[in-house]
N, C-alpha and C. Protein backbone atom coordinates (compact mmCIF):
# COMPACT_ATOMS: atom_id res chain seq x y z
N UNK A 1 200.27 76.80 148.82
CA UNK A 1 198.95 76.28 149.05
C UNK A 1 198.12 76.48 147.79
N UNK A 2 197.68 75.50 147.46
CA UNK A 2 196.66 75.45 146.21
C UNK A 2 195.37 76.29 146.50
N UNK A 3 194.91 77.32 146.03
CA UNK A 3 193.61 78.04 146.60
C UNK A 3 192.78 78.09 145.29
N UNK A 4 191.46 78.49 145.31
CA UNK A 4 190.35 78.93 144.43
C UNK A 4 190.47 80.51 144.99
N UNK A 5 190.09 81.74 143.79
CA UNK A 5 189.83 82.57 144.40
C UNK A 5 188.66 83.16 143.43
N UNK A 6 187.77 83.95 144.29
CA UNK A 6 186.45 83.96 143.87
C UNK A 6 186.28 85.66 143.79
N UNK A 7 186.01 86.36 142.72
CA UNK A 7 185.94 87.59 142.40
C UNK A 7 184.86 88.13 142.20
N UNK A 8 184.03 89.55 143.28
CA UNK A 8 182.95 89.89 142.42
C UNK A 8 182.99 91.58 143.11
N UNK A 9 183.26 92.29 141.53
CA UNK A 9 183.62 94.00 141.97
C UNK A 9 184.91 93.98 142.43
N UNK A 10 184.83 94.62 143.67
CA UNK A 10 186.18 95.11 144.26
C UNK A 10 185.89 93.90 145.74
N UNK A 11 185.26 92.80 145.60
CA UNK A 11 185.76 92.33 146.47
C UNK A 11 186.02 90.50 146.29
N UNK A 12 187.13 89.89 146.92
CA UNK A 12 187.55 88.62 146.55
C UNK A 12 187.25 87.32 147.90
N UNK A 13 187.16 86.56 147.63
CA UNK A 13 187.38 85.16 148.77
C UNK A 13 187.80 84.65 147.96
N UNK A 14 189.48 84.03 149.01
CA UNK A 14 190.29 83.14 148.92
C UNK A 14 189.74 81.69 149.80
N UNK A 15 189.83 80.62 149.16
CA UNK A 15 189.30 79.64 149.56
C UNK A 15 190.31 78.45 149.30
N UNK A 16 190.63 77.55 150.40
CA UNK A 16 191.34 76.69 149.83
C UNK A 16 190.92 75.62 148.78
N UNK A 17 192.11 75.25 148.27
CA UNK A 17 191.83 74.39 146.91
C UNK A 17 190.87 73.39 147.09
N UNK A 18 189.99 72.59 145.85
CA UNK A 18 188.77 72.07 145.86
C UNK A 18 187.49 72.75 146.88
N UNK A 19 187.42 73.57 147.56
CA UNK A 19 186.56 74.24 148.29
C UNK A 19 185.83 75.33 147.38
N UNK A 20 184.16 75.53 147.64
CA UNK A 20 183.97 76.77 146.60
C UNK A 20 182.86 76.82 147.51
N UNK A 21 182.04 77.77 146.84
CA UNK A 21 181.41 78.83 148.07
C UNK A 21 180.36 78.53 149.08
N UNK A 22 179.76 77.75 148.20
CA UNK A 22 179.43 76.88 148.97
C UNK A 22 179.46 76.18 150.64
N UNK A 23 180.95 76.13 150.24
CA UNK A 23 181.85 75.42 151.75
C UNK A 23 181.50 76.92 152.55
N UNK A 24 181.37 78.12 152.37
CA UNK A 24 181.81 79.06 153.27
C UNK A 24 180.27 79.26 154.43
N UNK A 25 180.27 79.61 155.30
CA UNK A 25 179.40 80.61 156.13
C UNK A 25 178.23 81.33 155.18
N UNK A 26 176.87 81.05 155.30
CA UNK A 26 175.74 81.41 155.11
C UNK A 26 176.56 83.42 154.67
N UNK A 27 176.80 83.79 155.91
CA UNK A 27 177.56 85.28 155.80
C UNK A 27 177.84 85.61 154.92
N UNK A 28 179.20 85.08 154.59
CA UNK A 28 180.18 85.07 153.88
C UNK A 28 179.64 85.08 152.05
N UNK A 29 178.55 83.84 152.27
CA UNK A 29 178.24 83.77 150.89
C UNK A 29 177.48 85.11 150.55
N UNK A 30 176.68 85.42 151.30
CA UNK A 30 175.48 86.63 151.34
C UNK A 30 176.92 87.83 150.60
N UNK A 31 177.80 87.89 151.88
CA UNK A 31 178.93 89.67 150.99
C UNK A 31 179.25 89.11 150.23
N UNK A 32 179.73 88.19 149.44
CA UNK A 32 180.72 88.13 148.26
C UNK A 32 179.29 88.14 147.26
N UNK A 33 178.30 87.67 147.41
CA UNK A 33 176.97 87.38 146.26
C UNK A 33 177.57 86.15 145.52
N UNK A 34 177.12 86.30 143.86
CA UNK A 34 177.19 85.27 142.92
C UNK A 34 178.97 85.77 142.48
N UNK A 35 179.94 85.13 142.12
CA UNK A 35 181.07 85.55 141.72
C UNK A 35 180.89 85.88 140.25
N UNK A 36 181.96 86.50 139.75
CA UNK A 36 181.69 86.89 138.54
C UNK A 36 183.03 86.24 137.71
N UNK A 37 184.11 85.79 138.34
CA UNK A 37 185.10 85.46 138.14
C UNK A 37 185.49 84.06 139.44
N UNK A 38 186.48 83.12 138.54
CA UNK A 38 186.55 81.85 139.69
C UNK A 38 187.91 81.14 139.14
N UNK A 39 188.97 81.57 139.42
CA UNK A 39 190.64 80.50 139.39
C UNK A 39 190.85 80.18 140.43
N UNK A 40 191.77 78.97 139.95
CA UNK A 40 192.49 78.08 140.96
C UNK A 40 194.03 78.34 140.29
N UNK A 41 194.65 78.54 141.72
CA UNK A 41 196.03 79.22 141.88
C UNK A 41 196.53 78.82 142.52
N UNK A 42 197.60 79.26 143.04
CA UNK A 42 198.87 79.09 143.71
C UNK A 42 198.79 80.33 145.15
N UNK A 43 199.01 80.51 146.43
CA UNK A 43 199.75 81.41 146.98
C UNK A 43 200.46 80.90 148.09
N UNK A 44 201.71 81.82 148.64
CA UNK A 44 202.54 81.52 149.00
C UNK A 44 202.66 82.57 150.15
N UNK A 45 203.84 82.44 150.86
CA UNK A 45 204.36 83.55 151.65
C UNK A 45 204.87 84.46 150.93
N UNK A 46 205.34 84.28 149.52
CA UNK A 46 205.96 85.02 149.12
C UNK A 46 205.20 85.48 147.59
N UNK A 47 203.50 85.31 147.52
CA UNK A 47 202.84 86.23 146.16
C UNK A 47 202.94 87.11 146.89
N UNK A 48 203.45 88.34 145.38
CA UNK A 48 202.96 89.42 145.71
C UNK A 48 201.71 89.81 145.17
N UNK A 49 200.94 90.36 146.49
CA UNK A 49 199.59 91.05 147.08
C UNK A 49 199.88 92.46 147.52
N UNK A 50 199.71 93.25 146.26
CA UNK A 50 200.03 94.82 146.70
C UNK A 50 199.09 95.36 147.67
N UNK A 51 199.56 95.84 148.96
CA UNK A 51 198.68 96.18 149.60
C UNK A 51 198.19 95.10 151.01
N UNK A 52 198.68 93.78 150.81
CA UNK A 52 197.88 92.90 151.71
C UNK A 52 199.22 91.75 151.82
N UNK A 53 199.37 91.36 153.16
CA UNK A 53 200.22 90.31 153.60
C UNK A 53 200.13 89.13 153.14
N UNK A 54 200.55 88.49 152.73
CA UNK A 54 200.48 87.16 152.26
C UNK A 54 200.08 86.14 153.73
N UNK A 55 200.86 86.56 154.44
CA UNK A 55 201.26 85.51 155.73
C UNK A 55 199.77 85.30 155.97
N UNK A 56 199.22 86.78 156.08
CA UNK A 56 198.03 86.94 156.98
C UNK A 56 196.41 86.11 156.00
N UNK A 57 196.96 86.25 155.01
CA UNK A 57 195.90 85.86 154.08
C UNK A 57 196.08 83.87 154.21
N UNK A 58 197.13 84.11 154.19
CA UNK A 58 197.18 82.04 154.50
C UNK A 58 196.55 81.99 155.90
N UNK A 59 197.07 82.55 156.90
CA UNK A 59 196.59 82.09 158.35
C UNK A 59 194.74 82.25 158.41
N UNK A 60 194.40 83.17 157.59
CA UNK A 60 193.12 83.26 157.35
C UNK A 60 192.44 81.80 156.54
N UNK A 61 193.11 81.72 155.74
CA UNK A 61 192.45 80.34 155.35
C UNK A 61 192.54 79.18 155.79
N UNK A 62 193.68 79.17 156.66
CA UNK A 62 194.04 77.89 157.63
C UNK A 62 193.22 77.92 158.44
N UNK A 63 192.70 79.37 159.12
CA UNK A 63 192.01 79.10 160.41
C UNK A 63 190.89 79.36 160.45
N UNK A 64 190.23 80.03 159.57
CA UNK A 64 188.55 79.89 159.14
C UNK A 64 188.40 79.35 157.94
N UNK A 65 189.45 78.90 156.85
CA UNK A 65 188.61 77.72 155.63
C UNK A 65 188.38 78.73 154.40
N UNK A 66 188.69 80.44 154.53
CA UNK A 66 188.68 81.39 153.77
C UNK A 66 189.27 82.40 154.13
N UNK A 67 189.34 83.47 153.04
CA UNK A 67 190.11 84.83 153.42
C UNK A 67 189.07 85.73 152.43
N UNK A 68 188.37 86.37 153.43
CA UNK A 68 187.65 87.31 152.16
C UNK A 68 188.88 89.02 152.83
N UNK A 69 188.91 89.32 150.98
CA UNK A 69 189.18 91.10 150.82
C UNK A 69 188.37 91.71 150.56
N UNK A 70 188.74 93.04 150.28
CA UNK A 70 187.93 94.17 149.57
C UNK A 70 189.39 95.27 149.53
N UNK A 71 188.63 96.28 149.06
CA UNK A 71 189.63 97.68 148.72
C UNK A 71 190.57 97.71 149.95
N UNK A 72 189.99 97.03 151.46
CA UNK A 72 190.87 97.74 152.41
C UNK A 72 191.43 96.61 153.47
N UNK A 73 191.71 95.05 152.53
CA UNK A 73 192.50 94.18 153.07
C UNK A 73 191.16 93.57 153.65
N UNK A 74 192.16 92.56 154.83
CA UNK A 74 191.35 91.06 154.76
C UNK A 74 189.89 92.25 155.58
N UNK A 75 188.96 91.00 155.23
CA UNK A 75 187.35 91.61 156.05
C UNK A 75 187.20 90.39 157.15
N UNK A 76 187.09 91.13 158.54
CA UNK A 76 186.83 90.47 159.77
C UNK A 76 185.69 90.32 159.53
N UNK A 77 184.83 89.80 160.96
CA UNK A 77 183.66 89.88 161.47
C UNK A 77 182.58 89.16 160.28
N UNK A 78 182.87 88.00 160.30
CA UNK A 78 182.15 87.10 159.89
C UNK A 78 181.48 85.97 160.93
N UNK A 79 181.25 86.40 162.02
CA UNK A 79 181.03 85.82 163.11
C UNK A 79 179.51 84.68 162.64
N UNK A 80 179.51 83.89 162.61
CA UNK A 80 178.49 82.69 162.50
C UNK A 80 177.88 81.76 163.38
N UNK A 81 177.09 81.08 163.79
CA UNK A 81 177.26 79.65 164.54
C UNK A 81 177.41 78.57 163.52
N UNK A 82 177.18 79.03 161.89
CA UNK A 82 177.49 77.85 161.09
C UNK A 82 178.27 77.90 160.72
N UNK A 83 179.26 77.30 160.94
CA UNK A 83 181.08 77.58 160.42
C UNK A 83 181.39 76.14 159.50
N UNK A 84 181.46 76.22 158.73
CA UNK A 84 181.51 74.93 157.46
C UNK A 84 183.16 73.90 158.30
N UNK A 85 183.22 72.74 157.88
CA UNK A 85 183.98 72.33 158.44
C UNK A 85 185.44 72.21 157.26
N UNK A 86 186.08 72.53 157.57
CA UNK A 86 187.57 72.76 155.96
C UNK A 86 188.58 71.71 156.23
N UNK A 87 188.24 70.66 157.33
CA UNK A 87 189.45 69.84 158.39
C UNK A 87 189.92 68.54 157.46
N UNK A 88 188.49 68.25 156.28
CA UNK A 88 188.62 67.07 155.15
C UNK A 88 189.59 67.36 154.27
């Protein structure tokens, strides 16, 4: 899967490809802030992500449109009523 991933400190959002922060949850934009860092990459079932599942990090972006981390793997509880639409 082609992704953007968006870096600021110790914490990241994975976003699928052509998507940027924009696309995400009012939330979402608020924890990550302004990025400080921004590539477009590659991940797979099989990058290695020391520390963090690959599988789980795709199903995250398949099924909410992002995957935010930090020091202690994916971050839940991004609960919204504005949920950006990722279906285009």
């Amino acid at each position: 899967m082609h992704i953007v991933l968006l870096r600021r400190g110790s914490r990241a959002l994975i976003l699928p490809g052509g998507k940027d922060l924009i696309d995400c949850p009012l939330l979402v934009r608020h924890w990550l802030g302004a990025p400080d860092t921004r590539c477009a990459t590659e991940l797979t079932r099989d990058t290695p992500l020391p520390g963090i599942a690959p599988p789980v990090v795709l199903a995250e972006v398949l099924q909410k449109g992002f995957c935010a981390l930090d020091v202690y793997g994916v971050v839940h509880g991004f609960e919204s009523p504005l949920q950006a639409d990722f279906t285009d």
